[in-house]
N, C-alpha and C. Protein backbone atom coordinates (compact mmCIF):
# COMPACT_ATOMS: atom_id res chain seq x y z
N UNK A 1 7.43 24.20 -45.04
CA UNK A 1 7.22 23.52 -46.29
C UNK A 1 6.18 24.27 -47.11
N UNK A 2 6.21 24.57 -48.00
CA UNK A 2 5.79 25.06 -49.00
C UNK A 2 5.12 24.59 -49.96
N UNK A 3 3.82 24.65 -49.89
CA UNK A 3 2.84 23.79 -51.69
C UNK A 3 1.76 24.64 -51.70
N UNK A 4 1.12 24.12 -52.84
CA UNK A 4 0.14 24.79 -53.55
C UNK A 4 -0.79 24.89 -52.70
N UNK A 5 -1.44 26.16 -52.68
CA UNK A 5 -2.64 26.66 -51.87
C UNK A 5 -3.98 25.24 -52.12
N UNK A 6 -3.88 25.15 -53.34
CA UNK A 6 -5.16 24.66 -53.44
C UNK A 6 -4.97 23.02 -52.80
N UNK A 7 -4.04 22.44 -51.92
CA UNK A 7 -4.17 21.45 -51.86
C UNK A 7 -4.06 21.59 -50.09
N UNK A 8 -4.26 23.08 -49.94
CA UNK A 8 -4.34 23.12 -48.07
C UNK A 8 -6.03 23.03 -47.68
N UNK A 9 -6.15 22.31 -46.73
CA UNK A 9 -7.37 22.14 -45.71
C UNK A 9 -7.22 23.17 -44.67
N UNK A 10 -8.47 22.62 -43.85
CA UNK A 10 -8.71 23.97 -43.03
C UNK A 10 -8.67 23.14 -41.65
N UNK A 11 -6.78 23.42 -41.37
CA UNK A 11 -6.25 23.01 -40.25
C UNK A 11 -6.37 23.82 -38.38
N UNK A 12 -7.42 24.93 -38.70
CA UNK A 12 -7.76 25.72 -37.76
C UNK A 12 -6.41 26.93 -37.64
N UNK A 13 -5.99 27.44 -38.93
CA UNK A 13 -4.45 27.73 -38.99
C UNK A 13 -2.83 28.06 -38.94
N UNK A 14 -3.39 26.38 -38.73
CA UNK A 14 -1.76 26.50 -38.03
C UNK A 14 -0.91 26.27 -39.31
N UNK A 15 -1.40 26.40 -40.54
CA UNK A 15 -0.51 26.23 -41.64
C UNK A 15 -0.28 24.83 -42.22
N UNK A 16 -0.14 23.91 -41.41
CA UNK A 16 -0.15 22.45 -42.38
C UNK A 16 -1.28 22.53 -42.87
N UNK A 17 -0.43 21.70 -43.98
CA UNK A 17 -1.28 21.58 -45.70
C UNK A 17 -1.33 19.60 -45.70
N UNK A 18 -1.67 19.26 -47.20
CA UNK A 18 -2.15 18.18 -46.94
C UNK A 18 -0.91 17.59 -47.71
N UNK A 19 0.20 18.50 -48.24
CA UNK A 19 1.10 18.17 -48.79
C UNK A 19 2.31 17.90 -48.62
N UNK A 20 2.21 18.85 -47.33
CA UNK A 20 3.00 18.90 -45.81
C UNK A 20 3.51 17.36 -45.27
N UNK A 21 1.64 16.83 -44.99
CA UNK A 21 2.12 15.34 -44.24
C UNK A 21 2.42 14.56 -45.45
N UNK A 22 2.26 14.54 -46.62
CA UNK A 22 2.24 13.87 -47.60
C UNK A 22 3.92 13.71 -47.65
N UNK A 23 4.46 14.78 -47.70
CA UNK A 23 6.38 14.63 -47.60
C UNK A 23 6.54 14.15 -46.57
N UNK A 24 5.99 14.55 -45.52
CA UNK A 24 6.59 14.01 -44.28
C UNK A 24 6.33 12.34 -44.29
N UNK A 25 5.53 12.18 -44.29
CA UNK A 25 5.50 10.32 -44.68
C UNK A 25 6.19 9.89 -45.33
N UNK A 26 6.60 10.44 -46.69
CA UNK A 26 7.40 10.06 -47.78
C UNK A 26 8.82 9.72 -47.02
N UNK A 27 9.30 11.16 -46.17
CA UNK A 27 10.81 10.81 -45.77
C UNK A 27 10.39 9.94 -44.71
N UNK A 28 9.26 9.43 -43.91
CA UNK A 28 9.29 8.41 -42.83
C UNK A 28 9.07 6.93 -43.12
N UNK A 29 9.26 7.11 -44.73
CA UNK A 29 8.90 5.92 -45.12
C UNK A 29 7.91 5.11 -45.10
N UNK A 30 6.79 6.07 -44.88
CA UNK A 30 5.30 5.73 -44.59
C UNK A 30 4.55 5.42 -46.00
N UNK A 31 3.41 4.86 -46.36
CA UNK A 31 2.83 4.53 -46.96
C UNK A 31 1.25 4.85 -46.80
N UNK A 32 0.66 5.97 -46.51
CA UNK A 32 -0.50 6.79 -46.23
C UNK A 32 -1.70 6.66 -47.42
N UNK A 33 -2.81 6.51 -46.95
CA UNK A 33 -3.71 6.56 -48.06
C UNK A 33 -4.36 7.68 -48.01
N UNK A 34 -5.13 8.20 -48.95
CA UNK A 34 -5.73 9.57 -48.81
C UNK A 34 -6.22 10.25 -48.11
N UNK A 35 -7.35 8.90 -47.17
CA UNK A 35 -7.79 8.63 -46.32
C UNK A 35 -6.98 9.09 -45.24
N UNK A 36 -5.90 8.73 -44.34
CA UNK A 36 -4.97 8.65 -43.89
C UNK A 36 -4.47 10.37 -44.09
N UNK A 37 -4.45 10.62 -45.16
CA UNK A 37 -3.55 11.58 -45.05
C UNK A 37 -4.64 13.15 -44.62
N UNK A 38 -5.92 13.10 -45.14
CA UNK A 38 -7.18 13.58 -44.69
C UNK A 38 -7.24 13.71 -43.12
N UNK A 39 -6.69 12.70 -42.52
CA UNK A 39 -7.21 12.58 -40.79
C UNK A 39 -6.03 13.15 -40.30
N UNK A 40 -4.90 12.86 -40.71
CA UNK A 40 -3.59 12.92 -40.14
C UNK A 40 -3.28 15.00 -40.26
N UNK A 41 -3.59 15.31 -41.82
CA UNK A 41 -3.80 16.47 -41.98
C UNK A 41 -4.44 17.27 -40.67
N UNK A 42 -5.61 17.28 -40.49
CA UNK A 42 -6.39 17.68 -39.14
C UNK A 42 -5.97 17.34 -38.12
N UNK A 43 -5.50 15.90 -38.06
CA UNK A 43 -4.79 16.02 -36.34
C UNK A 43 -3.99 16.57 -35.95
N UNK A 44 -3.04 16.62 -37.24
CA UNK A 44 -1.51 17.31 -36.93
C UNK A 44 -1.81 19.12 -36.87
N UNK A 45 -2.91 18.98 -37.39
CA UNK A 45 -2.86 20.80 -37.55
C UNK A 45 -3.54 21.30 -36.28
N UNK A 46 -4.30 20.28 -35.58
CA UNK A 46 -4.78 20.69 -34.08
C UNK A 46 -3.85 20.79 -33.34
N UNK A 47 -3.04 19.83 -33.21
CA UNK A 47 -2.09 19.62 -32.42
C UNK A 47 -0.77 20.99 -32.26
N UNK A 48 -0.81 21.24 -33.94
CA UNK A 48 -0.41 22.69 -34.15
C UNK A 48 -0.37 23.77 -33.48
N UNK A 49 -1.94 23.94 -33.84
CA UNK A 49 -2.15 24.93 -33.21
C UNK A 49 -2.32 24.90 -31.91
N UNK A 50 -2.31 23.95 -31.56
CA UNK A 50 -2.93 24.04 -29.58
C UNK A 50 -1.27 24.30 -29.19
N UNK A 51 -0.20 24.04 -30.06
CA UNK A 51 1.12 24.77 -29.67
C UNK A 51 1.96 25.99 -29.88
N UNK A 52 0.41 26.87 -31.10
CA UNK A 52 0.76 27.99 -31.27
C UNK A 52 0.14 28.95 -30.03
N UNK A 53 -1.15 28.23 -29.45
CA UNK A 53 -1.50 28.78 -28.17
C UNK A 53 -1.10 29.03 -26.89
N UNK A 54 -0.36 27.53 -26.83
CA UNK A 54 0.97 27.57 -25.50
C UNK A 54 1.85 28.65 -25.57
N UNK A 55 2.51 28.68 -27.07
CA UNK A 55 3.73 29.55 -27.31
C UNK A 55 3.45 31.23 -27.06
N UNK A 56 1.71 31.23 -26.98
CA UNK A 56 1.92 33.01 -26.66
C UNK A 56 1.47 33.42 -25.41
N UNK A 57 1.76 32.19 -24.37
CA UNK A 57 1.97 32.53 -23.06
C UNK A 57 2.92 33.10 -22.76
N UNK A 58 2.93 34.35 -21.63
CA UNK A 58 4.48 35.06 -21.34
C UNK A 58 4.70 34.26 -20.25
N UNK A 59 5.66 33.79 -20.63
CA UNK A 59 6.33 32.59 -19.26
C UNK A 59 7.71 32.96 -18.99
N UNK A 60 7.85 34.80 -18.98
CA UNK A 60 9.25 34.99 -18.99
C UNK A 60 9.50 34.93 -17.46
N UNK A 61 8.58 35.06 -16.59
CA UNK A 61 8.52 34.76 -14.89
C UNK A 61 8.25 33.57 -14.40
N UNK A 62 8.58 32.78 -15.16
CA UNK A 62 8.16 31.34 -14.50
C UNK A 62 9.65 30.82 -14.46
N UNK A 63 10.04 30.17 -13.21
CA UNK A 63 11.63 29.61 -13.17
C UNK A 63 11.70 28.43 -14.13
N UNK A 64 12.63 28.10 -14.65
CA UNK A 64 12.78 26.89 -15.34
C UNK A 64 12.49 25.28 -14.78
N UNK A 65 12.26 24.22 -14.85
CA UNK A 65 11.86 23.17 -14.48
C UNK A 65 12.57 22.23 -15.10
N UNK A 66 13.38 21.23 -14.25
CA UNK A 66 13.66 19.83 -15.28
C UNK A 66 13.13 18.84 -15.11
N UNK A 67 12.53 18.69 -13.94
CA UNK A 67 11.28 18.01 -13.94
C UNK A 67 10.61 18.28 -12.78
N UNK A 68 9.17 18.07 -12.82
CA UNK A 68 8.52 18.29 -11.91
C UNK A 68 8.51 17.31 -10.23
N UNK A 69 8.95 16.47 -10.46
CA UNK A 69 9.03 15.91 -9.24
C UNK A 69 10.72 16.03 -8.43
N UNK A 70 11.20 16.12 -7.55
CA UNK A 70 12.16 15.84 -7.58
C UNK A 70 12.99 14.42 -7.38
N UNK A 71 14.23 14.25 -7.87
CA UNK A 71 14.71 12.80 -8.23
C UNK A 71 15.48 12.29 -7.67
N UNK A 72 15.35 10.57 -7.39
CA UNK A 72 16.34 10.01 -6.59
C UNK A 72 16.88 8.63 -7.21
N UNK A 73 17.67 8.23 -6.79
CA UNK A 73 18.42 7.02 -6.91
C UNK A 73 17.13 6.19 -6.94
N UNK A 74 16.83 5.13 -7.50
CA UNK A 74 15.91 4.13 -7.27
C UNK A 74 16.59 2.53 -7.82
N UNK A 75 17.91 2.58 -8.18
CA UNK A 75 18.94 1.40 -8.34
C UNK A 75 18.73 0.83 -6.74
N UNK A 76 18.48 -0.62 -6.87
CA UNK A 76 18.96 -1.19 -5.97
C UNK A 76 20.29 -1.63 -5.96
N UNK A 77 20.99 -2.47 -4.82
CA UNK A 77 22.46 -2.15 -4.99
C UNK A 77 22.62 -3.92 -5.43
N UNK A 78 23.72 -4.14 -6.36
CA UNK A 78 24.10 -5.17 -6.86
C UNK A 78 24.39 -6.71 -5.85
N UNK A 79 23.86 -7.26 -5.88
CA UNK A 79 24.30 -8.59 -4.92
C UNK A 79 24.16 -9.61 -5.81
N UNK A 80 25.63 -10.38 -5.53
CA UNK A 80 26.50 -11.93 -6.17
C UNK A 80 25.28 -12.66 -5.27
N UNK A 81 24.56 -13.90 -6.68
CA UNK A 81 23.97 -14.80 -5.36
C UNK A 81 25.01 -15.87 -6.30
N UNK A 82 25.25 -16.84 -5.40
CA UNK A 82 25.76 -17.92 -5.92
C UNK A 82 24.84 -18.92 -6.30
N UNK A 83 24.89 -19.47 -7.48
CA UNK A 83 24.29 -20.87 -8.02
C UNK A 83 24.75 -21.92 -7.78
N UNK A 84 23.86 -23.00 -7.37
CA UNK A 84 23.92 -24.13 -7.56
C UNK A 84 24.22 -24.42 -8.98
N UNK A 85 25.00 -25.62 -8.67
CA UNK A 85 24.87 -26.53 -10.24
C UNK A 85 23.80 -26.91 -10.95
N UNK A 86 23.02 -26.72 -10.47
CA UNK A 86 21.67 -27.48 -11.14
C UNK A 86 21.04 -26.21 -11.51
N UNK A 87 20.97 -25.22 -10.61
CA UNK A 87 20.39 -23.90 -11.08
C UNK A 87 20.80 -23.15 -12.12
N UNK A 88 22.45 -23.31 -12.23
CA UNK A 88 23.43 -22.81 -13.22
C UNK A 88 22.61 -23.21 -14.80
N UNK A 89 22.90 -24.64 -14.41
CA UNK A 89 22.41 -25.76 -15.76
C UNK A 89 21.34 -25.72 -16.11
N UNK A 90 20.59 -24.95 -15.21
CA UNK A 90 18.91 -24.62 -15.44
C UNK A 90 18.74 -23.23 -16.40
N UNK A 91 19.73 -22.09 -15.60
CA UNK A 91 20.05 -21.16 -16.29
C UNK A 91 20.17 -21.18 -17.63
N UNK A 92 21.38 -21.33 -18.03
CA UNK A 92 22.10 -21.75 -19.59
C UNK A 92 21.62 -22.67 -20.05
N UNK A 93 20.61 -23.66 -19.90
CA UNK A 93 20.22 -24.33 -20.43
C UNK A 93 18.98 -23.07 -21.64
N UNK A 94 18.89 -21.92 -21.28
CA UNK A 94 18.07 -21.27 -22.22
C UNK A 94 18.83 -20.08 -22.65
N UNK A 95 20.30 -19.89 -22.43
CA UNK A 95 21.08 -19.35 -23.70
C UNK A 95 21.14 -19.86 -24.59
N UNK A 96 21.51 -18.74 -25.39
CA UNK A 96 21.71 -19.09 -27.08
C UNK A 96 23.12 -20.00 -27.60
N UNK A 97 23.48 -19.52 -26.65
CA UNK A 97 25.13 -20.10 -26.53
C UNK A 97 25.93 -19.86 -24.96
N UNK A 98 26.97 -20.89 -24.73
CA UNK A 98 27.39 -20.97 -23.42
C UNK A 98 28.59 -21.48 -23.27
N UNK A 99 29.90 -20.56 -22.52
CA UNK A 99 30.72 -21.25 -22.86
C UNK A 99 31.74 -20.92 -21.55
N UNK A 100 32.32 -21.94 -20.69
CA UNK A 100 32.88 -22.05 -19.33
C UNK A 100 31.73 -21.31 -18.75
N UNK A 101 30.58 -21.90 -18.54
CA UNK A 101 29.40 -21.89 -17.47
C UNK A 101 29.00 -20.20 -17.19
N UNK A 102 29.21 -19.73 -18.66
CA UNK A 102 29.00 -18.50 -18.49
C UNK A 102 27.82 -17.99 -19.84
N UNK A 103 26.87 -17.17 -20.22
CA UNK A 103 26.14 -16.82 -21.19
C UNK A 103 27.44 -16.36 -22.35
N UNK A 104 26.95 -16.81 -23.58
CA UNK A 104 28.24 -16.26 -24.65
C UNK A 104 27.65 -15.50 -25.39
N UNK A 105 28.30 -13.93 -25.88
CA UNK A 105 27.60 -13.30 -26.68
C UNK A 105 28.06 -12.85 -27.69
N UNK A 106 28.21 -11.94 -28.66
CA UNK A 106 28.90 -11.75 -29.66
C UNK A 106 29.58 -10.47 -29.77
N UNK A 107 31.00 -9.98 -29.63
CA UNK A 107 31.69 -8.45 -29.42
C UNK A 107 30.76 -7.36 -29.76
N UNK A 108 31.55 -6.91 -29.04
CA UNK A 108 30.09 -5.46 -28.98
C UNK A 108 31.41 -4.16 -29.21
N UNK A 109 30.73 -3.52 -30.09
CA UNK A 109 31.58 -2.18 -31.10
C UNK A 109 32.85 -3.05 -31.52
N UNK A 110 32.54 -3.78 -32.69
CA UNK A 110 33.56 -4.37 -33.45
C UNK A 110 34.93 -5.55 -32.56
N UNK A 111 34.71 -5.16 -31.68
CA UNK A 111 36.03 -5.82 -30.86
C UNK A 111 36.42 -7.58 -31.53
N UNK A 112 37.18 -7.91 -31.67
CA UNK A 112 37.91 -8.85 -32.25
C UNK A 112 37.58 -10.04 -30.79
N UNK A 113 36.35 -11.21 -30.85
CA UNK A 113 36.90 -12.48 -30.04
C UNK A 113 38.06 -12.78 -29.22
C-alpha cells in the first residue's frame, strides 16, 4: 500500500505507514480513533518487522513440520444411552421446538421440510 511519506511513523522499518492501518480498518469495517490508529501503527509495524527477521533465517535444511507434536484420534466412540420418559421430557423440555420426542430444527443448505 502506498501513501504519502509524510503521514509514515517510525515503525522500526518494516514499512507500515499510518495510512496503511487507516485502509485496513476501513475495509474491516473498523472505526479507529487517531489514538488507536497511533498504537496500532507501532504494533503492527513491530510485529512486522520481528517477521522480516524470521524471514532471513536460512531454513533451507530444516525438514518441514505439520505440527510439532505428533497426532491421534482423541474422539471417543459414540454410545446410544436410552432415556427414560421423564429424562426425555426433562430434555426437550429446553428445546426450542420438539416434535415426535425428538429436538426440531430448521433445514440446513436450503432443503425443503
Amino acid at each position: 500500500m502506498e501513501s504519502d511519506p509524510a503521514s509514515q511513523t517510525d515503525d522500526g522499518g518494516a514499512g507500515l505507514t499510518r495510512d496503511d492501518v487507516a485502509k485496513v480498518a476501513e475495509l474491516a469495517l473498523l472505526e479507529l480513533t487517531d489514538a488507536d490508529l497511533d498504537r496500532f501503527t507501532d504494533q503492527l509495524g513491530a510485529v512486522l518487522q520481528r517477521a522480516e527477521e524470521l524471514a532471513a533465517f536460512d531454513i533451507a535444511d530444516v525438514p518441514r513440520t505439520l505440527h510439532p507434536q505428533p497426532l491421534h484420534n482423541v474422539y471417543r466412540p459414540d454410545v446410544v444411552i436410552e432415556l427414560t420418559e421423564d429424562q426425555r421430557e426433562e430434555v426437550l423440555a429446553n428445546a426450542p421446538a420438539e416434535e415426535s420426542g425428538r429436538f426440531k430444527v430448521p433445514p440446513a443448505l436450503g432443503e425443503e421440510p
